[in-house]
C-alpha atoms as a PDB file:
ATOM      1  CA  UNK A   1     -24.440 -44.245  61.034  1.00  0.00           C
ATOM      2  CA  UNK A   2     -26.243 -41.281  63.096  1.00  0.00           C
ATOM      3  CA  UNK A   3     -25.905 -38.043  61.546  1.00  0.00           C
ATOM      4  CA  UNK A   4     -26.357 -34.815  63.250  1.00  0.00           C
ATOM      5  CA  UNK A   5     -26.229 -30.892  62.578  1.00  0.00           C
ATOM      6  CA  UNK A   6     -25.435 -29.039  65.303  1.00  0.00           C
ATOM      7  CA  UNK A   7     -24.836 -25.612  66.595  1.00  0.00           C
ATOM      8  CA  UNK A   8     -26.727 -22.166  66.864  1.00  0.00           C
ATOM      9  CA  UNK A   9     -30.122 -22.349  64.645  1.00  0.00           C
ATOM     10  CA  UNK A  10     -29.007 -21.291  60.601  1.00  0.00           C
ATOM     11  CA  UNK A  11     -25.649 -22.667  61.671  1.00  0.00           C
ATOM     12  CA  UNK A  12     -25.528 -25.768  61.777  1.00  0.00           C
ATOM     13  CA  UNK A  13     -22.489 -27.582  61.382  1.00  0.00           C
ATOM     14  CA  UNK A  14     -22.851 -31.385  59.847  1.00  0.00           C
ATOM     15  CA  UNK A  15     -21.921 -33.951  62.590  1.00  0.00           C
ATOM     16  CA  UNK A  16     -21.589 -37.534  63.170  1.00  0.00           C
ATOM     17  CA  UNK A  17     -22.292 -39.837  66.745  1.00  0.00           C
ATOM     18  CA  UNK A  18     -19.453 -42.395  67.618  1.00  0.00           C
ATOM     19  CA  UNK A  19     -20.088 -46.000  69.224  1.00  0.00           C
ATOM     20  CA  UNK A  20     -19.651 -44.106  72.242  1.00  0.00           C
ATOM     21  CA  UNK A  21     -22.391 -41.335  71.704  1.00  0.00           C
ATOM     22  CA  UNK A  22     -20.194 -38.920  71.605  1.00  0.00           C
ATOM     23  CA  UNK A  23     -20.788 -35.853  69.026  1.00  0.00           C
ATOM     24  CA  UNK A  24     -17.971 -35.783  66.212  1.00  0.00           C
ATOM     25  CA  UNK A  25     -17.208 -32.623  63.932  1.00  0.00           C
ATOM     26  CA  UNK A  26     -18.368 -33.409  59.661  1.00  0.00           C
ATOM     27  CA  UNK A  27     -17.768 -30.205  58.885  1.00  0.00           C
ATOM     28  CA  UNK A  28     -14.000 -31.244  57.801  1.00  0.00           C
ATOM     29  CA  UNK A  29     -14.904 -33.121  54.972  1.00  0.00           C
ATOM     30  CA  UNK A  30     -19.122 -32.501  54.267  1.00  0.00           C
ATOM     31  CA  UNK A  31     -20.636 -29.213  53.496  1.00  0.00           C
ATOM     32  CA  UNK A  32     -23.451 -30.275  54.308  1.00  0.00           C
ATOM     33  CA  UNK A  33     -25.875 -32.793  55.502  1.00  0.00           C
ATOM     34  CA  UNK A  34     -28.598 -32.682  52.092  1.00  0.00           C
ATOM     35  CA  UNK A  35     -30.253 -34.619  49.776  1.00  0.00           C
ATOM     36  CA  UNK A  36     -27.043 -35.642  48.416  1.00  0.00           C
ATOM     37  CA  UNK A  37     -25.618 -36.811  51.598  1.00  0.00           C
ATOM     38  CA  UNK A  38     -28.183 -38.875  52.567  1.00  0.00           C
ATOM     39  CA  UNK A  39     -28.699 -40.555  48.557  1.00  0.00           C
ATOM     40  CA  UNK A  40     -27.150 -44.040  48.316  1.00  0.00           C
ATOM     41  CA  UNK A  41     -23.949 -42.284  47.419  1.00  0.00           C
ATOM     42  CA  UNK A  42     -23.782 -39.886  49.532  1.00  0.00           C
ATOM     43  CA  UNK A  43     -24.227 -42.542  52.476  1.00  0.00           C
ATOM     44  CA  UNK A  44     -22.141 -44.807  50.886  1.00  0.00           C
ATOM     45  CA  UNK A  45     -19.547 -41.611  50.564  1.00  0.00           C
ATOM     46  CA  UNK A  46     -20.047 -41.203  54.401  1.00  0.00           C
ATOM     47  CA  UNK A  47     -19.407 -44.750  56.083  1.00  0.00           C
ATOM     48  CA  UNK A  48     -15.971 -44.875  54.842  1.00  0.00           C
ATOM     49  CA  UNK A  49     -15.336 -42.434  57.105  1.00  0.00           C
ATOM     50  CA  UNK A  50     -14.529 -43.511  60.623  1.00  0.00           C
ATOM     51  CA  UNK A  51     -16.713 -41.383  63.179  1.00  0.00           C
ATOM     52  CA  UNK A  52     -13.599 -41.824  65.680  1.00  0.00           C
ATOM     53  CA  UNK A  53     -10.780 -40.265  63.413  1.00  0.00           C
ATOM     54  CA  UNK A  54     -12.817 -37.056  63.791  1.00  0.00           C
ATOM     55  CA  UNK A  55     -12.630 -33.486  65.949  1.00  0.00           C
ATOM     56  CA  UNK A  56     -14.716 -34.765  69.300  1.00  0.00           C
ATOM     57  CA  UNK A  57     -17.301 -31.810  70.522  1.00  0.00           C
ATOM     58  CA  UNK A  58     -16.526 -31.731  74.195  1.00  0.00           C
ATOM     59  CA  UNK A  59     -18.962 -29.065  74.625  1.00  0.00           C
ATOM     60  CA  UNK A  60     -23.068 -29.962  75.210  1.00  0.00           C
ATOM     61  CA  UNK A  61     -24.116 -27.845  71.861  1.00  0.00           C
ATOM     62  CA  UNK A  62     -27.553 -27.447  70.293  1.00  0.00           C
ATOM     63  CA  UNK A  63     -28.795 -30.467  67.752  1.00  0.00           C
ATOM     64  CA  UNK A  64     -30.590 -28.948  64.964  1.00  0.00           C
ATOM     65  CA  UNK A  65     -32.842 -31.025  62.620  1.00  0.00           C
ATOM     66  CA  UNK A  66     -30.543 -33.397  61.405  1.00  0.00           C
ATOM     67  CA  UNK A  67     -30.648 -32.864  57.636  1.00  0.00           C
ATOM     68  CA  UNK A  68     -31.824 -30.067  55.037  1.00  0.00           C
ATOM     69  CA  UNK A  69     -33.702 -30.404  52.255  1.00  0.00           C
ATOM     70  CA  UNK A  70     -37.472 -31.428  53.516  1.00  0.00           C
ATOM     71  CA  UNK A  71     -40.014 -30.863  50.456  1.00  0.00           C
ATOM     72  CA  UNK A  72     -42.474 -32.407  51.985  1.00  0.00           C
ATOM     73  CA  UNK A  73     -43.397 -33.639  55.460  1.00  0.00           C
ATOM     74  CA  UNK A  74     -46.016 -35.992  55.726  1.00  0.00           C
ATOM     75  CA  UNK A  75     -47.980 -37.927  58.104  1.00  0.00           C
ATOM     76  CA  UNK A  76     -50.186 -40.703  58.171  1.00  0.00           C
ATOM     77  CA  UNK A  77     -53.034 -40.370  61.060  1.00  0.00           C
ATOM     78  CA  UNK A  78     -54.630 -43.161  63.588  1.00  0.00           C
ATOM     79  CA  UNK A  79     -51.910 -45.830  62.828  1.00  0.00           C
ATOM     80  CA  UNK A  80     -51.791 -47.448  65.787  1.00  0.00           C
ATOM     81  CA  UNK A  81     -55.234 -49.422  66.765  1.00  0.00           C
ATOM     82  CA  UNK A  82     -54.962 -48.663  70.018  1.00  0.00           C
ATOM     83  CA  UNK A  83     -54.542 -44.944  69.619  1.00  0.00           C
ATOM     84  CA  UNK A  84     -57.367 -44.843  66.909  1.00  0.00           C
ATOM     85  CA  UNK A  85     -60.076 -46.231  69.690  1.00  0.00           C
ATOM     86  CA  UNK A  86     -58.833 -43.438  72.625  1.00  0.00           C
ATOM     87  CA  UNK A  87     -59.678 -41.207  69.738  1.00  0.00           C
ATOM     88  CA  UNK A  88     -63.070 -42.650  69.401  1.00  0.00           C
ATOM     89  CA  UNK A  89     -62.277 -43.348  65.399  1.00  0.00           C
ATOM     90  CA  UNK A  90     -62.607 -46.500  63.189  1.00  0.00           C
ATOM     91  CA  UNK A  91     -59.472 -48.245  62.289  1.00  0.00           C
ATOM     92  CA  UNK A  92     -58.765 -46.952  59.006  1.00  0.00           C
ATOM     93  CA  UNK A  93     -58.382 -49.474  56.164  1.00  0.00           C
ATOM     94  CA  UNK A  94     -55.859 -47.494  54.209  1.00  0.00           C
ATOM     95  CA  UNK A  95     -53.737 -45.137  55.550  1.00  0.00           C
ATOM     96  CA  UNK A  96     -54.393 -41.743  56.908  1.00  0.00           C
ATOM     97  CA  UNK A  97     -52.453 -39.143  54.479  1.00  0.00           C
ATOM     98  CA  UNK A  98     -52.142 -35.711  55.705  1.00  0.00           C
ATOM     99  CA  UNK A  99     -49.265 -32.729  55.288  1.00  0.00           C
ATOM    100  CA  UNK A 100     -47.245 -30.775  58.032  1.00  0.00           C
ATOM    101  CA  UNK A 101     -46.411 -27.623  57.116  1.00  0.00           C
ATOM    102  CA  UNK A 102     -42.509 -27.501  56.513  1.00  0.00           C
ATOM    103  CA  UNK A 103     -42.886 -23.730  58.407  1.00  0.00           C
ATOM    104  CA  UNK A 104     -43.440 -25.918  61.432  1.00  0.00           C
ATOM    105  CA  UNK A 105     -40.124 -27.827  60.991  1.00  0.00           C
ATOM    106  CA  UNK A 106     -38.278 -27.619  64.389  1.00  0.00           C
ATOM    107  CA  UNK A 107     -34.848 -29.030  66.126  1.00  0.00           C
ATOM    108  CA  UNK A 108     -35.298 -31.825  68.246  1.00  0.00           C
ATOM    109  CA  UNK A 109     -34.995 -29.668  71.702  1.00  0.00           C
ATOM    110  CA  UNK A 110     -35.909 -26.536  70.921  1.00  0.00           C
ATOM    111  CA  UNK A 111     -39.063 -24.881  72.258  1.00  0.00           C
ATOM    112  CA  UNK A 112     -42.450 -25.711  71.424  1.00  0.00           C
ATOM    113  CA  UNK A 113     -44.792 -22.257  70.890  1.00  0.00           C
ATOM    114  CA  UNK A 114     -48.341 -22.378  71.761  1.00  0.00           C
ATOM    115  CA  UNK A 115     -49.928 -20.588  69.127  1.00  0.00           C
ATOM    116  CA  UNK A 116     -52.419 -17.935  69.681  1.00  0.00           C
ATOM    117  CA  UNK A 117     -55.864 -19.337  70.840  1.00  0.00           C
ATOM    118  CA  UNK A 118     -54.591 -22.076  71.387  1.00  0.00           C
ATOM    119  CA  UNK A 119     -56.693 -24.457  74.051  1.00  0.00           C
ATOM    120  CA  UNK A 120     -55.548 -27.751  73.479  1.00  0.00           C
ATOM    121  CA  UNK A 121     -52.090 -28.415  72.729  1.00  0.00           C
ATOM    122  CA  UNK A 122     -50.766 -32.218  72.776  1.00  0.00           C
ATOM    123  CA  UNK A 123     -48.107 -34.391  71.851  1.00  0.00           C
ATOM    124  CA  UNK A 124     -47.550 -37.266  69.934  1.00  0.00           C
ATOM    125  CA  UNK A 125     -44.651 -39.972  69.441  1.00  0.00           C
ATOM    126  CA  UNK A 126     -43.464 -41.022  66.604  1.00  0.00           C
ATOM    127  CA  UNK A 127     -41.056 -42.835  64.126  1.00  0.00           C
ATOM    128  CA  UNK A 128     -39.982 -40.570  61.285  1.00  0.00           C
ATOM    129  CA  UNK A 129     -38.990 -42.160  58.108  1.00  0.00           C
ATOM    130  CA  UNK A 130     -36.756 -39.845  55.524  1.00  0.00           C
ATOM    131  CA  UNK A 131     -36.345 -40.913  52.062  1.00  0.00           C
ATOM    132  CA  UNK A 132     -33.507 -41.177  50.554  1.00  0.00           C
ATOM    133  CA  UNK A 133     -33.841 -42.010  46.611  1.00  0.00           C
ATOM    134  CA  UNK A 134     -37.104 -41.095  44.752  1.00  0.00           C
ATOM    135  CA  UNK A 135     -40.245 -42.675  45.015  1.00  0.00           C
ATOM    136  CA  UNK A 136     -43.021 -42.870  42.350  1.00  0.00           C
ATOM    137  CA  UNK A 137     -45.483 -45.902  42.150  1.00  0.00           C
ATOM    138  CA  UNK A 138     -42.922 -48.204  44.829  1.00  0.00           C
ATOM    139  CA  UNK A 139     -43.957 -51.497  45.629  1.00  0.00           C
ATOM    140  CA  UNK A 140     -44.180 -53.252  48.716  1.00  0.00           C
ATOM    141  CA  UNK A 141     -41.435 -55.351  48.569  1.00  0.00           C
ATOM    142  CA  UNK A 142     -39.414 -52.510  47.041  1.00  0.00           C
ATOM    143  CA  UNK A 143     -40.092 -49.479  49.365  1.00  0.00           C
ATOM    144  CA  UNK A 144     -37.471 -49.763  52.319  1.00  0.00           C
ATOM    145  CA  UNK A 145     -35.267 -49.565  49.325  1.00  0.00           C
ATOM    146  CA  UNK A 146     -36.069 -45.816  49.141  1.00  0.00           C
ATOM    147  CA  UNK A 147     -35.236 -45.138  52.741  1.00  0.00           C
ATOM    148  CA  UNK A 148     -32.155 -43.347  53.711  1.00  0.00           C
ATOM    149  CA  UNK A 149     -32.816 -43.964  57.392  1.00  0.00           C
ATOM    150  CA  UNK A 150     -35.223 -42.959  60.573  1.00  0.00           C
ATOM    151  CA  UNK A 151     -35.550 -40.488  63.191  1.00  0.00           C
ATOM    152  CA  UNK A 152     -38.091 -39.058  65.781  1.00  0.00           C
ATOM    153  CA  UNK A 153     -40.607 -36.880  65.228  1.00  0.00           C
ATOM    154  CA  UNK A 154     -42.706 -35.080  67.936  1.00  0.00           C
ATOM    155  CA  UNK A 155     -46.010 -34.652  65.760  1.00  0.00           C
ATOM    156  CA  UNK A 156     -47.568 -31.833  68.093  1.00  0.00           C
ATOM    157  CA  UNK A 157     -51.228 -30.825  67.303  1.00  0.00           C
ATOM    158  CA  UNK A 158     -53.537 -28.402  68.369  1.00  0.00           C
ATOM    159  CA  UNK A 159     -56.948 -30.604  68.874  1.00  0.00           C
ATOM    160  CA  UNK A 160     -59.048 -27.513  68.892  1.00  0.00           C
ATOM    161  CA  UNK A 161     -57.632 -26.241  65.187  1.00  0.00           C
ATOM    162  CA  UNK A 162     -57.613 -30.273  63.988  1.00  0.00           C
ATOM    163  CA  UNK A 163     -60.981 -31.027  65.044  1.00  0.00           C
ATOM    164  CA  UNK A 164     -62.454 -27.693  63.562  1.00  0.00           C
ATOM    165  CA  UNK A 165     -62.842 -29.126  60.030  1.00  0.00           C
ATOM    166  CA  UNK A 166     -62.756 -32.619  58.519  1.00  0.00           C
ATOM    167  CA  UNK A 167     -59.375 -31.474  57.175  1.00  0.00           C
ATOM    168  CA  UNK A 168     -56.050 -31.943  59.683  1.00  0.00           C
ATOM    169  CA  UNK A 169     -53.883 -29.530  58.709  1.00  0.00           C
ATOM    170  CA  UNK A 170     -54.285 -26.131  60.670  1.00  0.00           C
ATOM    171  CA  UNK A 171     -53.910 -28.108  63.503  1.00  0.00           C
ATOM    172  CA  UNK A 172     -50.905 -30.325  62.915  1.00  0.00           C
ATOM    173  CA  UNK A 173     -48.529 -27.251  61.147  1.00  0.00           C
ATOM    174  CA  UNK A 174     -48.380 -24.198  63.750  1.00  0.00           C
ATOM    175  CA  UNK A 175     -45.013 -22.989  64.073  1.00  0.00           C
ATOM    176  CA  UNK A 176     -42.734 -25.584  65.943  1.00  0.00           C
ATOM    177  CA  UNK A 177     -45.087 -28.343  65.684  1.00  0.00           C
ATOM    178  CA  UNK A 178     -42.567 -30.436  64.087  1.00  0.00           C
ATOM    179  CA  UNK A 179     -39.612 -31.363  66.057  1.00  0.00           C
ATOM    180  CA  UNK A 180     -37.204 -33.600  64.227  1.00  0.00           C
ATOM    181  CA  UNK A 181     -34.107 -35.167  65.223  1.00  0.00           C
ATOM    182  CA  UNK A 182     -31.956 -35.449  67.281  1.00  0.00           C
ATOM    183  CA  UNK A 183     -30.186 -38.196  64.560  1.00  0.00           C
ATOM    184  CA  UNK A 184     -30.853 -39.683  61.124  1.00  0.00           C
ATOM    185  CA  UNK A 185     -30.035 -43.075  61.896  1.00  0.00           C
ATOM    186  CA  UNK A 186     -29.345 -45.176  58.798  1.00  0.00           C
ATOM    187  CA  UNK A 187     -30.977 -47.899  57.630  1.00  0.00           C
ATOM    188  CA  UNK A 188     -27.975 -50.404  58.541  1.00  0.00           C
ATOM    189  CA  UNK A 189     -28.470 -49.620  61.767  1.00  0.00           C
ATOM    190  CA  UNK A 190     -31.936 -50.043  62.266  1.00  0.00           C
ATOM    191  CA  UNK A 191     -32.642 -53.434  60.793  1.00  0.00           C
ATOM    192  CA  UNK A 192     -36.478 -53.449  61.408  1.00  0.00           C
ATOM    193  CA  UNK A 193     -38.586 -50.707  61.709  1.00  0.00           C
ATOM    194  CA  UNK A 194     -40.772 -52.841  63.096  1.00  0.00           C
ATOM    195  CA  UNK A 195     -39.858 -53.280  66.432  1.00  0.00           C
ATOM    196  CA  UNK A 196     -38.904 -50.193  67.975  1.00  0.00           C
ATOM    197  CA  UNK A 197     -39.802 -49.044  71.563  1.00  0.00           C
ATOM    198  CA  UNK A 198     -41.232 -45.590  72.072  1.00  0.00           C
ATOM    199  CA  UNK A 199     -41.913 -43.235  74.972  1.00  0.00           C
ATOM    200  CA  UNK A 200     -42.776 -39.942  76.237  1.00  0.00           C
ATOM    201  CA  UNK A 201     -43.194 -38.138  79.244  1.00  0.00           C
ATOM    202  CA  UNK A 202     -44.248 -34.688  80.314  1.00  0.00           C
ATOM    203  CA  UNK A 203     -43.312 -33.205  83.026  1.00  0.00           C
ATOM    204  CA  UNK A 204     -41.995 -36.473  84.022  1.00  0.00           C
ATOM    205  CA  UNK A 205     -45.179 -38.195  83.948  1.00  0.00           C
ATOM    206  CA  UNK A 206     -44.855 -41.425  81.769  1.00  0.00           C
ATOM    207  CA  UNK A 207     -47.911 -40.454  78.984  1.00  0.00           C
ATOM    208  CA  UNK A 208     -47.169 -42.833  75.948  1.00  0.00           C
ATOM    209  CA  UNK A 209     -45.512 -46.280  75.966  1.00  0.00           C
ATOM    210  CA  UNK A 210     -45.864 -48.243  71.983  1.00  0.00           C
ATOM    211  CA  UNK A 211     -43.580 -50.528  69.613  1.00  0.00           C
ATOM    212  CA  UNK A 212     -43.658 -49.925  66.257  1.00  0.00           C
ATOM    213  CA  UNK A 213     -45.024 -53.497  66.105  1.00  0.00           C
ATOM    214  CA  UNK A 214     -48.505 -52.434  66.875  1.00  0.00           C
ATOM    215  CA  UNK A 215     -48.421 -50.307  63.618  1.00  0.00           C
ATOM    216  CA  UNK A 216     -51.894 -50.971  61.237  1.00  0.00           C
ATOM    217  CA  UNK A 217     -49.493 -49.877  58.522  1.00  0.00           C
ATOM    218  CA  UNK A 218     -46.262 -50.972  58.595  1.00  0.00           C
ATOM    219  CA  UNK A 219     -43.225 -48.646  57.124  1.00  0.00           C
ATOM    220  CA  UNK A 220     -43.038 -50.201  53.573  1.00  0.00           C
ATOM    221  CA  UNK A 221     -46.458 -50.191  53.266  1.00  0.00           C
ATOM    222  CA  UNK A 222     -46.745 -46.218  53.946  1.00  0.00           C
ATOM    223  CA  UNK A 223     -44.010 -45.250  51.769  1.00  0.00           C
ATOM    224  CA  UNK A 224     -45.752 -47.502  48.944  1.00  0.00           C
ATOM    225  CA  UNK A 225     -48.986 -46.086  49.511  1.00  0.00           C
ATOM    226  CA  UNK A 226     -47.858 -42.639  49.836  1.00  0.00           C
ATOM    227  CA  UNK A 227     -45.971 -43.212  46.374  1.00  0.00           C
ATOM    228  CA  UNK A 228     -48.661 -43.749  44.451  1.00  0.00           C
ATOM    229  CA  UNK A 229     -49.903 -40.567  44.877  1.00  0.00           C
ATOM    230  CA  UNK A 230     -46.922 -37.912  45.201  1.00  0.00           C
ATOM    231  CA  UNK A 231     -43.621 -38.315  44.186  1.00  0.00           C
ATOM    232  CA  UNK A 232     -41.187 -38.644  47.625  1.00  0.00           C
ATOM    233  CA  UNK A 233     -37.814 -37.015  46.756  1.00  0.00           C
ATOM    234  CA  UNK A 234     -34.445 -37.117  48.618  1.00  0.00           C
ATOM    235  CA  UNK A 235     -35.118 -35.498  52.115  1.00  0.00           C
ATOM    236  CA  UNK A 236     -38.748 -36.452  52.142  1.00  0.00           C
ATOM    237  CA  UNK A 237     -39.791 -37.364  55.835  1.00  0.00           C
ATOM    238  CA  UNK A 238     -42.869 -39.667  56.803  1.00  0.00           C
ATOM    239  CA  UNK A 239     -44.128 -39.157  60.499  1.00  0.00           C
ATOM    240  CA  UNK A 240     -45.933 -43.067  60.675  1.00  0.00           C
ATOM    241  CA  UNK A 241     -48.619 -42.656  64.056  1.00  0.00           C
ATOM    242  CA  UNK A 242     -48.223 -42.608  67.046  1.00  0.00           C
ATOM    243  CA  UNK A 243     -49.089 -44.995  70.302  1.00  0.00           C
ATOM    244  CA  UNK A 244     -51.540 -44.793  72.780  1.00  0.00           C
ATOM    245  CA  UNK A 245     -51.339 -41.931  75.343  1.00  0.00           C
ATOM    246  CA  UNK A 246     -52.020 -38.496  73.821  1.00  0.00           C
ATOM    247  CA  UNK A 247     -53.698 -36.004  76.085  1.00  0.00           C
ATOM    248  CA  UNK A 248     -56.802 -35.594  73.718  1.00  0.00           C
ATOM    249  CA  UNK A 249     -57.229 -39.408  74.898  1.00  0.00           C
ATOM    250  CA  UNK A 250     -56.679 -39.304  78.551  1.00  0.00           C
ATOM    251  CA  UNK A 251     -60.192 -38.908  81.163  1.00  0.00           C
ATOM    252  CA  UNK A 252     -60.196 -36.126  81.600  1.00  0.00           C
ATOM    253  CA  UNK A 253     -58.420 -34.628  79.019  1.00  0.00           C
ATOM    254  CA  UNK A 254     -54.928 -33.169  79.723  1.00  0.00           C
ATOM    255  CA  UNK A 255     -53.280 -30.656  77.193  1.00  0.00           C
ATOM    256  CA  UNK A 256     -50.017 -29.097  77.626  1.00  0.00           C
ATOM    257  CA  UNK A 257     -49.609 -25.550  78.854  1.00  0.00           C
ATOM    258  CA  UNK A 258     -46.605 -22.829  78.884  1.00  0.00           C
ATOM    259  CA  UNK A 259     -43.977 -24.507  81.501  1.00  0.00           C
ATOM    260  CA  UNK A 260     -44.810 -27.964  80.809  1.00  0.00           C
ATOM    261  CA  UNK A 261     -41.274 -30.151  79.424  1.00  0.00           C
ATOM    262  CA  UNK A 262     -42.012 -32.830  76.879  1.00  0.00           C
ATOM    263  CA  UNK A 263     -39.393 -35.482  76.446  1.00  0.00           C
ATOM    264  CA  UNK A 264     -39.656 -38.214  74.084  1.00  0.00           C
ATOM    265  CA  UNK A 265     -37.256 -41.107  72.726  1.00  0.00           C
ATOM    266  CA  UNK A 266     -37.438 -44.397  70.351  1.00  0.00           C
ATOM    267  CA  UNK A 267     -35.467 -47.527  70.570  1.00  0.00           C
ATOM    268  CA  UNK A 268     -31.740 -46.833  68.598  1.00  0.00           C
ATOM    269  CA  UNK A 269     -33.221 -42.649  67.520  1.00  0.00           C
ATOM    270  CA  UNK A 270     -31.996 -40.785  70.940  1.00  0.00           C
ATOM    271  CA  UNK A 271     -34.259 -38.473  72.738  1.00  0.00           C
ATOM    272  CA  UNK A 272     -35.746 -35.344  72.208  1.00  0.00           C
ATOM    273  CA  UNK A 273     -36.691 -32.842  75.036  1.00  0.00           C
ATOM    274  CA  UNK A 274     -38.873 -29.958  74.355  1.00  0.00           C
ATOM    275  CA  UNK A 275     -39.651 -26.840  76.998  1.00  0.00           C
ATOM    276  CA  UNK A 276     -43.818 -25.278  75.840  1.00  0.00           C
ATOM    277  CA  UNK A 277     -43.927 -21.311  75.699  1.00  0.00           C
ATOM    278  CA  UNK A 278     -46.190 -18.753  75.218  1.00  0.00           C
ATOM    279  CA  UNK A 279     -46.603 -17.242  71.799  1.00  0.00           C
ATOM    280  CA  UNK A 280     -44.873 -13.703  72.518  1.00  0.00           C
ATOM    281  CA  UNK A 281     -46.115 -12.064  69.525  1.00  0.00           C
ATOM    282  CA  UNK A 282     -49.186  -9.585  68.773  1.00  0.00           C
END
């Protein structure tokens, strides 16, 4: 299944994508799209429903994240070999933990806001994992078990704010540096994790091509590690790495500025497109 919220931002309506890609109204029968929805009963609820026996959106309306109900959003750093050496860091022999903000939780198309002093803005591709039952001390074998289903996440950072301190944080949860959606695609749809292509462009310029395949860490073995030292609940989401190509990377460097379009996609997830702005405020 791909499930969707869509609508003006704080009203969403739950949605669901045909075999056709065309956006169906939830709204008739689900609340919600929330922890519940996306447990194993609540997705085993939803695919008895048949996404063509519902209202069709003929209209081109704003996605919103696809689900509510993120306690935590976390991300695991210099996953991808390739992307570690651009960075001029070791390949790390456990993965990178680090948290995003939920404050910086944004819909998949919806603008990015450079943040005040801000001098070097980039982007970053990646495959978004959300949980879907808890997860405390998860084994291997055992994790994808725990997985409700995937989606993309633009991970945007601020390089100047990252690199400040040996800690990531400042620079990873500004205000809309978390673009999520536009789908949760479940887990019966996306058979391996593994093998997923993944792009993005800005301003039409081809900056990052990967496969999931090139992953140090593969998707079970993040949401094991990551369970052994937090508890993931319903509506948890794990941004995995990201691919070669980030402007921090490039020779010279290249960062984004207000004007500049980023648009993104993954194998099976959709696309995302993203317009940068100036912060407005004081």
């Amino acid at each position: 299944m791909k499930l969707c919220r869509w609508g003006k931002n704080g009203f969403e309506k739950p949605g669901m994508i045909d075999s056709q890609g065309m956006l169906r109204d939830l709204s008739g029968l689900v609340a919600q799209i929330d922890q519940d929805a996306i447990s194993p009963k609540g997705l085993a609820r939803l695919r008895k429903i048949r996404p063509e026996s519902l209202p069709l959106i003929k209209t081109e309306p704003r996605f919103g994240v696809p689900y509510v109900g993120i306690s935590k959003f976390v991300a695991i750093g210099l996953n991808y070999s390739d992307h570690a050496a651009e960075a001029g860091m070791p390949i790390p022999s456990e993965p990178v933990v680090f948290m995003k903000a939920t404050t910086s939780i944004n819909g998949p198309n919806d603008d990015i806001v450079q943040p005040k002093n801000s001098t070097k803005l980039d982007w970053e591709v990646e495959l978004g994992v959300v949980i879907g039952a808890p997860a405390r001390y998860v084994p291997v074998e055992k994790a994808l078990e725990h997985v409700a289903g995937y989606t993309i996440v633009n991970d945007v950072s601020e390089r100047a704010f990252q690199l400040a301190t040996s800690q990531w944080d400042k620079g990873k949860g500004c205000d809309t540096f978390g673009p999520i959606g536009p789908w949760l695609v479940t887990t019966d749809e996306i058979k391996d994790p593994q093998n997923l292509e993944m792009w993005l462009d800005v301003n039409s310029d081809r900056m990052q091509t990967g496969n999931t395949k090139t992953m140090i860490f593969s998707v079970a073995q993040i949401v094991s590690h990551v369970s052994h030292y937090m508890t993931l609940l319903p509506g948890d989401i794990i941004t995995t790495g990201t691919p070669p190509g980030v402007g921090m990377g490039m020779k010279p460097p290249r960062f984004l500025q207000p004007g500049d379009v980023v648009t993104l996609g993954i194998q099976g997830l959709g696309e995302q497109r993203q317009k940068v702005v100036a912060y407005a405020g004081k």
